[in-house]
Protein backbone atom coordinates (compact mmCIF):
# COMPACT_ATOMS: atom_id res chain seq x y z
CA UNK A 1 109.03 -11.32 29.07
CA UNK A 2 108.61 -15.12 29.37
CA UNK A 3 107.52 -15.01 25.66
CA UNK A 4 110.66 -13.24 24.45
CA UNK A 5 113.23 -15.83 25.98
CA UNK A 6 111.44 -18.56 24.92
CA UNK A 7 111.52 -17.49 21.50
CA UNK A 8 114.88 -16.20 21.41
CA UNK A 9 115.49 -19.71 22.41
CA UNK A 10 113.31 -21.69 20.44
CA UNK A 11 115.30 -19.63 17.68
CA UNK A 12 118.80 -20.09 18.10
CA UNK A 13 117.89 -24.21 19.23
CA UNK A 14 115.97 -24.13 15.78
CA UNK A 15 118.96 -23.67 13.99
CA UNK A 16 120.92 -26.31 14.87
CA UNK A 17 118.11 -28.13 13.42
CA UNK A 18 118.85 -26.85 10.55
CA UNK A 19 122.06 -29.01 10.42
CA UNK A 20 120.23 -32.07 9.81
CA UNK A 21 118.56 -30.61 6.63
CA UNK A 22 115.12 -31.91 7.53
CA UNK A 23 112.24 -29.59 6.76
CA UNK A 24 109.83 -32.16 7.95
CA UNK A 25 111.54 -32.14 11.67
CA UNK A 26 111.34 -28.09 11.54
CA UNK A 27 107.64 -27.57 11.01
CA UNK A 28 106.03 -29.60 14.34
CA UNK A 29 109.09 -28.15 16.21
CA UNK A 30 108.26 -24.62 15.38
CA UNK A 31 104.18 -25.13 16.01
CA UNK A 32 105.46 -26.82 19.66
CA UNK A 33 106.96 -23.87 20.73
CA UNK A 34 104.74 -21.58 19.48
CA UNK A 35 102.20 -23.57 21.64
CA UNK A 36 104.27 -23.05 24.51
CA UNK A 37 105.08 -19.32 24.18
CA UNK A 38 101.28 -18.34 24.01
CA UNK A 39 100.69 -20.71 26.77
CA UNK A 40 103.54 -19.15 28.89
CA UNK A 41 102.42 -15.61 27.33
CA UNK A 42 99.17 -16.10 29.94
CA UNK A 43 101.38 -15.98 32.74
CA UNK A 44 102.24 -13.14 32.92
CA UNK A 45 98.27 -11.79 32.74
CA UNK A 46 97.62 -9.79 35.54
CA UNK A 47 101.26 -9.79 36.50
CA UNK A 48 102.68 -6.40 35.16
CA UNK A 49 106.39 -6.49 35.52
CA UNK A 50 108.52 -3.75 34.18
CA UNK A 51 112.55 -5.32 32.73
CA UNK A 52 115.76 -3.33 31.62
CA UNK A 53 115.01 -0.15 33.40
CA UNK A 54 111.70 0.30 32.54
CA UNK A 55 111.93 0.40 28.90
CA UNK A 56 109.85 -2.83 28.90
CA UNK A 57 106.52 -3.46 30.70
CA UNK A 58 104.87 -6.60 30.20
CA UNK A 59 100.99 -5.84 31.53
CA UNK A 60 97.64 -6.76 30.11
CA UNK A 61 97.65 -4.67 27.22
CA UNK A 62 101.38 -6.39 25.80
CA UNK A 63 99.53 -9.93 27.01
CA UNK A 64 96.76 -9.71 24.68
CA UNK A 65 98.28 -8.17 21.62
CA UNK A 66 101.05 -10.77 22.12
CA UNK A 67 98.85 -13.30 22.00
CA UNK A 68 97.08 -12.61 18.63
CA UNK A 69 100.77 -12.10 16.82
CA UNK A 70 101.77 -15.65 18.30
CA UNK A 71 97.99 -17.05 17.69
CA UNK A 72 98.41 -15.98 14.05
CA UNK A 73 101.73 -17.53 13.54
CA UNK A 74 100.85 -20.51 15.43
CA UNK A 75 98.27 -20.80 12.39
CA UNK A 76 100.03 -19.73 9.47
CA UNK A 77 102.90 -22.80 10.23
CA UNK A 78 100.22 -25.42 8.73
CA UNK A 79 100.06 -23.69 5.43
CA UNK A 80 103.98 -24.47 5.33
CA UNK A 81 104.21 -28.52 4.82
CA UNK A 82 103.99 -28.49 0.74
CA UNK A 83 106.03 -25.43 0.71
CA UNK A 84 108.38 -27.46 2.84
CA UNK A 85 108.60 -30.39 0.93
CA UNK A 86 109.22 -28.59 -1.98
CA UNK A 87 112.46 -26.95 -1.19
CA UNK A 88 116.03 -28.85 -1.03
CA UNK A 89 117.30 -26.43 1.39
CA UNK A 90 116.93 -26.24 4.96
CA UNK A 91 114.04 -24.30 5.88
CA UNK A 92 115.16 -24.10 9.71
CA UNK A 93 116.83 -20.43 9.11
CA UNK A 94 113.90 -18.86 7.78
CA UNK A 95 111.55 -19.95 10.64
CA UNK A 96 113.85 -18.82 12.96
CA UNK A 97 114.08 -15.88 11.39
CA UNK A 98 110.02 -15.95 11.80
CA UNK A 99 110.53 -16.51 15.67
CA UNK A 100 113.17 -13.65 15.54
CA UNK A 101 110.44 -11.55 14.36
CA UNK A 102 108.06 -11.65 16.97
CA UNK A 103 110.54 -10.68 19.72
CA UNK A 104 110.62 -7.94 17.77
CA UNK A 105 106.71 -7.35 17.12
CA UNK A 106 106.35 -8.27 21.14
CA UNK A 107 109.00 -5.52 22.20
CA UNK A 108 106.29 -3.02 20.04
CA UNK A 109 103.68 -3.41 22.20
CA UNK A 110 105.27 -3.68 25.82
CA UNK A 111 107.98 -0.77 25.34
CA UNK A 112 108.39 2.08 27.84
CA UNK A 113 110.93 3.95 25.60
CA UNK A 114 111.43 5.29 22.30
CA UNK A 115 114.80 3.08 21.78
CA UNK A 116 113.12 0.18 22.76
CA UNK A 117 110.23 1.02 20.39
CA UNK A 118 112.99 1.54 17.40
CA UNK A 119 114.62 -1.47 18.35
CA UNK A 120 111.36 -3.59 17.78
CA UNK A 121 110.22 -2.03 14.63
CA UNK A 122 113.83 -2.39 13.19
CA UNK A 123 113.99 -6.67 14.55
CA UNK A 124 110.73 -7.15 13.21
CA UNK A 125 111.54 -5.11 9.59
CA UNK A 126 115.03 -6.84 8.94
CA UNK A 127 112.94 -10.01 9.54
CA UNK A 128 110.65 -9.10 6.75
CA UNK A 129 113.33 -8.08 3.98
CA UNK A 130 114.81 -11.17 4.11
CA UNK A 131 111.56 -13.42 4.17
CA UNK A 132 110.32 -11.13 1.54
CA UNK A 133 113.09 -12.48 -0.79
CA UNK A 134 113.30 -15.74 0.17
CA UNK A 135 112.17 -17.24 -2.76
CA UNK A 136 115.53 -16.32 -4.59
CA UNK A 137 114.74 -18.27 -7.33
CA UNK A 138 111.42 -15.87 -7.82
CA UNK A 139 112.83 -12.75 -9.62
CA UNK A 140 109.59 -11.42 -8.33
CA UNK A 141 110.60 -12.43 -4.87
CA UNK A 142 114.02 -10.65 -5.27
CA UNK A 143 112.36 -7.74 -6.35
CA UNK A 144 110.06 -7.95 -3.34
CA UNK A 145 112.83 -8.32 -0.95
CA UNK A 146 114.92 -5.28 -3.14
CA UNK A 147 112.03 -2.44 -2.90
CA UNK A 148 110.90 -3.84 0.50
CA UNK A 149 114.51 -3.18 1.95
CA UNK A 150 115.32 0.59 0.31
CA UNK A 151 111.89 1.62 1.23
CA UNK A 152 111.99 0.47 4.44
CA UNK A 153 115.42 1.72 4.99
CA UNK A 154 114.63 5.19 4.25
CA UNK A 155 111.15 4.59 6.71
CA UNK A 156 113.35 3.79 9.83
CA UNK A 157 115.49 6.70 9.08
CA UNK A 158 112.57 9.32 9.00
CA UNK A 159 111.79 7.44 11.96
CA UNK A 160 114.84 7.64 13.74
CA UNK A 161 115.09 11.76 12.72
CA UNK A 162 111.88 11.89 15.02
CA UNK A 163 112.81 10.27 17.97
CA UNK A 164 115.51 12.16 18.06
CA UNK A 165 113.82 15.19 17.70
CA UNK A 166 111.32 14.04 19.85
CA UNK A 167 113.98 13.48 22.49
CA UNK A 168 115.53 17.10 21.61
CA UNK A 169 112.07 19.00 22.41
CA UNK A 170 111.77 16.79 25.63
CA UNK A 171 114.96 15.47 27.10
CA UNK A 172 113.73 12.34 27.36
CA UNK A 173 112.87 8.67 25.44
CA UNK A 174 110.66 7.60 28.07
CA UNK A 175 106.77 7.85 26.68
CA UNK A 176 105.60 8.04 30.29
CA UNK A 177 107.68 11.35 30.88
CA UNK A 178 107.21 12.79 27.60
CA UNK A 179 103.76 13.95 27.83
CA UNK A 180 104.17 15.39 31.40
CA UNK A 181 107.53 17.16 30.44
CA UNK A 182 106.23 18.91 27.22
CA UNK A 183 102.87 19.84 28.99
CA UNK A 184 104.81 21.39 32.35
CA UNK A 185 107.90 22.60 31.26
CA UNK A 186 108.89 26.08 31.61
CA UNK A 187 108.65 26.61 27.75
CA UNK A 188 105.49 24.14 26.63
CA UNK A 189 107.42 21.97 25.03
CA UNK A 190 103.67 20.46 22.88
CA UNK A 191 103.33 24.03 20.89
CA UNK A 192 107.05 24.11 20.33
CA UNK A 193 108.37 23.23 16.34
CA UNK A 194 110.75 21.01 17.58
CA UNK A 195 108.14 18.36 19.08
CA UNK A 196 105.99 18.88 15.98
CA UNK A 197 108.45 18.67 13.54
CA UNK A 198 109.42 14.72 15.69
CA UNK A 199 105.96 13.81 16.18
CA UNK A 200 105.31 14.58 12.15
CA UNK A 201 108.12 12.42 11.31
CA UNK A 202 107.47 9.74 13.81
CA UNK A 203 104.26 9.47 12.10
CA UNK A 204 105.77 9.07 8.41
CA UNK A 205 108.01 6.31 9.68
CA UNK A 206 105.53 3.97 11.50
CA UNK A 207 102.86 4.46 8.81
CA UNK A 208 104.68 3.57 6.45
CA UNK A 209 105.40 0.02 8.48
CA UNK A 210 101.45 0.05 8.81
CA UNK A 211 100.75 0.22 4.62
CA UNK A 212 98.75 3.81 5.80
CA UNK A 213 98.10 5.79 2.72
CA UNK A 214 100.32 7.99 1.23
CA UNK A 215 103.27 5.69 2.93
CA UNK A 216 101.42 2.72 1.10
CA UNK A 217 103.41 2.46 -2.28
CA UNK A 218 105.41 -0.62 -1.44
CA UNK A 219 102.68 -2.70 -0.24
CA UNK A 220 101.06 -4.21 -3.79
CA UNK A 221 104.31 -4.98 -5.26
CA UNK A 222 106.11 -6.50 -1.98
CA UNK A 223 102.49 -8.65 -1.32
CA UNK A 224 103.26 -9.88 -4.72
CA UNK A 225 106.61 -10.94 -4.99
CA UNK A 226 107.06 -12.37 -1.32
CA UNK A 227 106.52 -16.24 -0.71
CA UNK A 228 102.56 -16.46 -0.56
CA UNK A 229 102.93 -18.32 3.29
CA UNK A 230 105.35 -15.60 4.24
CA UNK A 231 102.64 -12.65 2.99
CA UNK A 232 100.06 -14.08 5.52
CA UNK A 233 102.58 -13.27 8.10
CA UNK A 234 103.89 -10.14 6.72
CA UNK A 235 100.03 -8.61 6.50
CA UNK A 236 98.85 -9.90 10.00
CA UNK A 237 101.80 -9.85 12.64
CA UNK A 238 102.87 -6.58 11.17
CA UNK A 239 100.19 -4.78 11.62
CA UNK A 240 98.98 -5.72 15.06
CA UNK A 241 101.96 -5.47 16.28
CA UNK A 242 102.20 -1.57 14.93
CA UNK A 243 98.75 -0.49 15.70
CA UNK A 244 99.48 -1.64 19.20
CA UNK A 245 102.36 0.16 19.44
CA UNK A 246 101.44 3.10 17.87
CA UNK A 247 97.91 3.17 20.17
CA UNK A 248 100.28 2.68 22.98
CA UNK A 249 102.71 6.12 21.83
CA UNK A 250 99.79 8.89 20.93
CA UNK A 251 98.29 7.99 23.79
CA UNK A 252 100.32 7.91 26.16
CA UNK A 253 103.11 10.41 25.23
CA UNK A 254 100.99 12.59 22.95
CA UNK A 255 97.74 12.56 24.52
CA UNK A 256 97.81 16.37 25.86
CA UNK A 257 98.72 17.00 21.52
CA UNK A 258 95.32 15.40 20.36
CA UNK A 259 94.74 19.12 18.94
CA UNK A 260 97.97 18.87 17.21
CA UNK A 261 98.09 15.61 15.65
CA UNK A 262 94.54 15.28 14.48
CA UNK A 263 94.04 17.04 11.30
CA UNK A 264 97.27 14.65 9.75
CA UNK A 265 95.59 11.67 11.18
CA UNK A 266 92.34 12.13 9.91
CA UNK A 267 93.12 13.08 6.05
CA UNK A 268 95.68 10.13 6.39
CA UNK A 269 92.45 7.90 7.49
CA UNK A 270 90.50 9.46 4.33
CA UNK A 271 93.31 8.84 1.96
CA UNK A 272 94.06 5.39 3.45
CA UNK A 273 90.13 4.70 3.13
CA UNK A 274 89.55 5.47 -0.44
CA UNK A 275 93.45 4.44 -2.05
CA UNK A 276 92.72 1.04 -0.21
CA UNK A 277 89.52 0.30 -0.90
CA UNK A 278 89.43 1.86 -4.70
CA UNK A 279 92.70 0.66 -5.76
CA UNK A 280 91.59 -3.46 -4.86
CA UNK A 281 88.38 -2.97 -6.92
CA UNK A 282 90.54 -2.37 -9.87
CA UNK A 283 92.84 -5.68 -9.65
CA UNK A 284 92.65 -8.89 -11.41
CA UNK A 285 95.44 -10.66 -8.65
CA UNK A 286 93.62 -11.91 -5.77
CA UNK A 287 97.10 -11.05 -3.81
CA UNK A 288 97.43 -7.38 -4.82
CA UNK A 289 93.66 -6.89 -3.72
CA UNK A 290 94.63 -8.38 -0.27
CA UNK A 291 97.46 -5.94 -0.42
CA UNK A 292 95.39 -2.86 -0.92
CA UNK A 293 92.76 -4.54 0.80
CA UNK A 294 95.48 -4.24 3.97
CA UNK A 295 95.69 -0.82 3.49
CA UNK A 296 91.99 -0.29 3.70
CA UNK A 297 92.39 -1.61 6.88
CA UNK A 298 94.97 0.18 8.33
CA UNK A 299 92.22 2.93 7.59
CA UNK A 300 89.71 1.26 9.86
CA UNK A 301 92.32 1.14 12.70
CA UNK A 302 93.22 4.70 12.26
CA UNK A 303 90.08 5.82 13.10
CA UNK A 304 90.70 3.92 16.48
CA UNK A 305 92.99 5.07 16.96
CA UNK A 306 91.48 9.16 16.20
CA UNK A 307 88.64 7.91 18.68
CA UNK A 308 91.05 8.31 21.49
CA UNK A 309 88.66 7.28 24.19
CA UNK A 310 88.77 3.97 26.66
CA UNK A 311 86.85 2.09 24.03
CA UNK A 312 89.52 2.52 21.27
CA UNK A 313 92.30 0.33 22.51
CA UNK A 314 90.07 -2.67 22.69
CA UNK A 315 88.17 -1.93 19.40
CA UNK A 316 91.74 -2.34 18.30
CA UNK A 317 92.63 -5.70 19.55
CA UNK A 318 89.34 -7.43 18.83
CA UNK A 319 89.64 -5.55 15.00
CA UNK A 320 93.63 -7.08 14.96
CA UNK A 321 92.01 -10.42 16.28
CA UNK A 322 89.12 -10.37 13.78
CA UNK A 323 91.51 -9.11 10.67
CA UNK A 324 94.54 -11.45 11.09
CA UNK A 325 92.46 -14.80 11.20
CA UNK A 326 90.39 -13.68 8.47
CA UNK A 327 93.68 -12.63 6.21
CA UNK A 328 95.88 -15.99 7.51
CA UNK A 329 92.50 -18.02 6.35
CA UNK A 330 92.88 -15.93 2.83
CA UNK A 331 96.39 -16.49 2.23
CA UNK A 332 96.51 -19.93 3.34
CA UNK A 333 93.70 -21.07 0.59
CA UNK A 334 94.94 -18.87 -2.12
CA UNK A 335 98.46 -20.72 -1.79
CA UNK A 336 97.11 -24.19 -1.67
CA UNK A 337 95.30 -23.19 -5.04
CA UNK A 338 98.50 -21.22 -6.64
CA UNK A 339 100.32 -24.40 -5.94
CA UNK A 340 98.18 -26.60 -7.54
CA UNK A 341 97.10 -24.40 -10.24
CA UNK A 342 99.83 -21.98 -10.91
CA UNK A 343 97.41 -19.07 -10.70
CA UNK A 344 96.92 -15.97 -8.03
CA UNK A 345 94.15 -14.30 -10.16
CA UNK A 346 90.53 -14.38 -9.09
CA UNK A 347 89.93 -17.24 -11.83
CA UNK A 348 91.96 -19.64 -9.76
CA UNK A 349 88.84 -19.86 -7.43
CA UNK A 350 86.64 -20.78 -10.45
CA UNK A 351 84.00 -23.61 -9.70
CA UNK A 352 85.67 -24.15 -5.81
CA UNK A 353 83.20 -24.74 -4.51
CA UNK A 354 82.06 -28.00 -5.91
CA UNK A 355 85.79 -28.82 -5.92
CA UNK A 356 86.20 -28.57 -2.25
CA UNK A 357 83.85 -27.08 -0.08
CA UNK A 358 85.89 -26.67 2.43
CA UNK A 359 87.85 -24.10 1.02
CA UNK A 360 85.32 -22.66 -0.72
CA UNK A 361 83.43 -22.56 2.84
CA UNK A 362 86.01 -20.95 5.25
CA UNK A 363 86.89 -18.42 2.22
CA UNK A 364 83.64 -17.56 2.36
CA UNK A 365 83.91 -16.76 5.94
CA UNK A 366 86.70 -15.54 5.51
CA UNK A 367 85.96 -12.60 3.06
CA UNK A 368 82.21 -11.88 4.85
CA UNK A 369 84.46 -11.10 7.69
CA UNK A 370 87.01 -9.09 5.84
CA UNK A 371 83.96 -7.06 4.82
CA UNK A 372 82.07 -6.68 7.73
CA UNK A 373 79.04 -8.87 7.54
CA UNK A 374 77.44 -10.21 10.19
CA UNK A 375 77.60 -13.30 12.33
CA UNK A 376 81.70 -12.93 11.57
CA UNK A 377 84.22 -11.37 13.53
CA UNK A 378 85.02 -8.42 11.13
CA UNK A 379 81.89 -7.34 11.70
CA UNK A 380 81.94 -6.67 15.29
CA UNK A 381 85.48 -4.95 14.26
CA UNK A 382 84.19 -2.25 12.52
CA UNK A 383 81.20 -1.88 15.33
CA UNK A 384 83.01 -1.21 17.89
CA UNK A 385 85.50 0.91 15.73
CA UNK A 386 82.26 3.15 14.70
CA UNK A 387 81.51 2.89 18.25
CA UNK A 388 84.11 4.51 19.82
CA UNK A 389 84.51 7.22 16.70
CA UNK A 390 80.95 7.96 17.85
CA UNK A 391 81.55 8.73 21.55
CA UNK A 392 84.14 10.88 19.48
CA UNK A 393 81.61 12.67 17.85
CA UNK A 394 82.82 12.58 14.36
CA UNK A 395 80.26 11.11 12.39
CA UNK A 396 81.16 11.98 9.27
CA UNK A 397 84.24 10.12 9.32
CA UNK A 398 82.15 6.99 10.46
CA UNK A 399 80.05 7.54 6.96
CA UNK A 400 83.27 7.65 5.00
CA UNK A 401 84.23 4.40 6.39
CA UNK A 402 80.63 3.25 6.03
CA UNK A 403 80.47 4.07 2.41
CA UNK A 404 84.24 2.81 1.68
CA UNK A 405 83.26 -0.52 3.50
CA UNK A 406 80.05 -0.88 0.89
CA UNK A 407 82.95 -1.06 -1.72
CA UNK A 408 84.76 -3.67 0.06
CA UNK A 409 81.88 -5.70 -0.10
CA UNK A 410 82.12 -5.64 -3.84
CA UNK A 411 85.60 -7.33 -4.31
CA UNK A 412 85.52 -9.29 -1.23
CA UNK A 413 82.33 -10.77 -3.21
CA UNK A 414 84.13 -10.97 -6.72
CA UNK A 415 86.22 -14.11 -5.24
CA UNK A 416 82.76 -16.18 -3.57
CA UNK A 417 80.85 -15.41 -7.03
CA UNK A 418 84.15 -17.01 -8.84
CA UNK A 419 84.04 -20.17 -6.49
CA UNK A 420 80.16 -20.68 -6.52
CA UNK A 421 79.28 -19.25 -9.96
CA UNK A 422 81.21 -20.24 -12.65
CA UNK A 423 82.50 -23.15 -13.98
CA UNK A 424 85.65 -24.86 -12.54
CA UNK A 425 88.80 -24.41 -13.69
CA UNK A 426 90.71 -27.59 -12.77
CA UNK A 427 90.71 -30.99 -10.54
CA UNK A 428 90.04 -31.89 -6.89
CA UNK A 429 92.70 -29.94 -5.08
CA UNK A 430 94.29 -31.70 -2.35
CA UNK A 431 94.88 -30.40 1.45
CA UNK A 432 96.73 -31.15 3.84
CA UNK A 433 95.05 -32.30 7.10
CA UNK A 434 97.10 -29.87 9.29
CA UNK A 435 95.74 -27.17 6.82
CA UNK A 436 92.44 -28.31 6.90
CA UNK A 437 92.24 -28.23 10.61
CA UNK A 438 93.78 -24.71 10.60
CA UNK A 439 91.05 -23.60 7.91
CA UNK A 440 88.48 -25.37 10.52
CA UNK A 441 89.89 -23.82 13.65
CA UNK A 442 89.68 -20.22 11.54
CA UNK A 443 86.03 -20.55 10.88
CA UNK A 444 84.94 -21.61 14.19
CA UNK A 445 86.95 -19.15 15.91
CA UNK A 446 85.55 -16.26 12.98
CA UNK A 447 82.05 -17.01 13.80
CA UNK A 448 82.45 -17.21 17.78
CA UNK A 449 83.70 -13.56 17.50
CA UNK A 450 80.62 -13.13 15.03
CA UNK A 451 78.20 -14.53 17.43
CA UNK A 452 79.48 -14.00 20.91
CA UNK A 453 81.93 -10.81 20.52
CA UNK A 454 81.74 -10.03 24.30
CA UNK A 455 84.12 -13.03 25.42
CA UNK A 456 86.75 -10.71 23.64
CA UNK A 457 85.54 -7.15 23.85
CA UNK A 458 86.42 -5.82 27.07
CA UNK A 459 89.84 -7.51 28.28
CA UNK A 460 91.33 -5.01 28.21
């Protein structure tokens, strides 16, 4: 709770910032306070305190997922000083709109009710929309924002239509009492059309907020068009902050329905798997392979969350942790080379590495641990995924993933052969020291996940 008034706060005090039109004033303000919200954020660890009726709980679970969605913006602020210099207008609205966002993504992971749940998806969405077309002098951008908006729009309705059935089959939007109404009531409320018919669209509406395959069409085109600093966000915070909160719903409300809601998990996990991972080897833009290459990843977490088992909900956090440092590090280096050479494709990493080996160093990392290869953090990830699908018994699905993560390897690989093996394609680039210490920070902390995994693998 601390962590939502503070950046409610921090938000509305951030705009009157805004008033003195200086973008160079907004950027340390906004990394201060994120500094203090994660700091205050550990407060509350071992403290579980329930607010506004129960429909919030703040306990360990909403402590740690809070902390990588404020971690990750913490580090994607760095990557923001050329983009701030560049612009003539104030850039205070959009980062408050940024904090705005994760009292949204926070209110995912620590609700007790459906409304509350709804509430969060639809703070953190609006968020997105309008930081996805931010750039309105990018008809890309507005195109981005455009298709982001309608197709969202249309998600939180189908949403909405299942909460309310949901709340029709049940008679109530508490997620504690769900589960124990529709398995004692008089009628067996989990085998009744009503529930099914909620829990089916439920499911549409929050995979489609997750990229999750057939729900994925937006993703390549929105990645695309929105601000390159803003996509880092969109692909990280976003998706912890909905695998937590779905984790938190099918298990809690719908854990007596496992029989029910399997089979449409799993073939949405298979589809997710193979448009994700099939669809990036076939793209030329480095950003619309990290778009499908976020999809493939939602497929990862899906079988998490399929696992169902007391391994799963910590395979999910440390995969989250692993994923969103990885992707921030990603993003952050492909838009210090777009701005300096006006390129997105895989041929703006050309000869990188012998003009800064930095960059061409923590991408490295950065990709080895997007695919799962050892001694990162993205490794570990998908071990302890497999691990708990295991306990699970359903091997096969593990192979899939196996087999789709040999793939991966393939155009994760296409960008370090482009920075190491061919000839360069321009100058020096220059970096910023607060985005070289980010890109530092992102490497250490992606090999200490690589090397000693267990300081992060059972917290929860």
């Amino acid at each position: 709770m601390n962590s939502i008034i503070l950046l409610t706060t921090f938000g509305i005090l951030n705009l009157f910032v805004g008033f003195r039109k200086s973008n160079k004033l907004v950027l340390p303000l906004v990394f201060l306070f994120l500094v203090v919200v994660l700091l205050a954020n550990f407060y509350d660890w071992n403290n579980t305190q329930t607010y506004f009726e129960q429909m919030l709980t703040v306990d360990n679970f909403a402590v740690a997922f809070t902390a990588v969605v404020v971690l990750t913006t913490i580090l994607v602020v760095p990557f923001a000083k050329r983009y701030a210099d560049e612009q003539n207008e104030s850039l205070a609205e959009f980062f408050s709109i940024l904090l705005f966002s994760l009292v949204g993504a926070i209110m995912m992971v620590a609700y007790e009710n459906l409304i509350m749940l709804f509430v969060g998806i639809e703070i953190l969405s609006i968020s997105m929309y309008v930081l996805a077309g931010s750039d309105k002098k990018n008809l890309k951008s507005n195109e981005a924002g455009l298709k982001y908006f309608l197709m969202g729009s249309f998600a939180s309705g189908i949403l909405l239509f299942g909460i309310v059935l949901i709340y029709g089959a049940t008679g109530t939007f508490a997620i504690a009492e769900i589960n124990s109404v529709a398995t004692t009531g008089s009628a067996d409320a989990l085998t009744s059309p009503l529930l099914a018919m909620g829990l089916l669209f439920t499911l549409i509406g929050i995979s489609f907020k997750l990229s999750a395959a057939p729900f994925h069409f937006w993703t390549p085109d929105v990645y695309e068009g929105t601000p390159t600093l803003f996509t880092a966000f969109m692909s990280t915070v976003v998706k912890t902050a909905g695998f937590g909160g779905f984790y938190k719903l099918m298990s809690v409300s719908f854990a007596g329905a496992y029989d029910i809601w399997f089979p449409t998990l799993v073939a949405m996990t298979v589809i997710t798997l193979a448009i994700g991972n099939i669809g990036a080897v076939a793209q030329n833009s480095f950003k619309r392979m990290m778009a499908y290459s976020s999809i493939s990843h939602a497929g990862y977490l899906m079988i998490a969350l399929l696992s169902f088992n007391d391994r799963s909900e910590n395979a999910i956090f440390f995969y989250s942790l692993a994923y969103s440092v990885a992707t921030v590090a990603a993003f952050g280096i492909l838009k210090i080379v777009s701005d300096q050479r006006d390129d997105i494709s895989y041929n703006a990493f050309n000869g990188l590495g012998r003009t800064n080996p930095l960059l061409a160093a923590v991408m490295t990392i950065s990709m080895c641990s997007l695919a799962g290869i050892p001694l990162t953090g993205g490794f570990f990830g998908k071990l302890f995924i497999f691990s708990a699908a295991l306990e699970q018994n359903i091997l096969w699905l593990i192979i899939v993933a196996i087999i789709m993560s040999m793939v991966g390897i393939y155009y994760y690989f296409r960008v370090v052969i482009a920075m190491y093996m061919r000839e360069p394609s321009g100058d020096r680039l220059k970096v910023d020291s607060s985005a070289s210490f980010a890109l530092i920070f992102i490497a250490v902390l992606t090999l200490i996940l690589g090397i000693f995994p267990g300081l992060f693998s059972d917290i929860l």
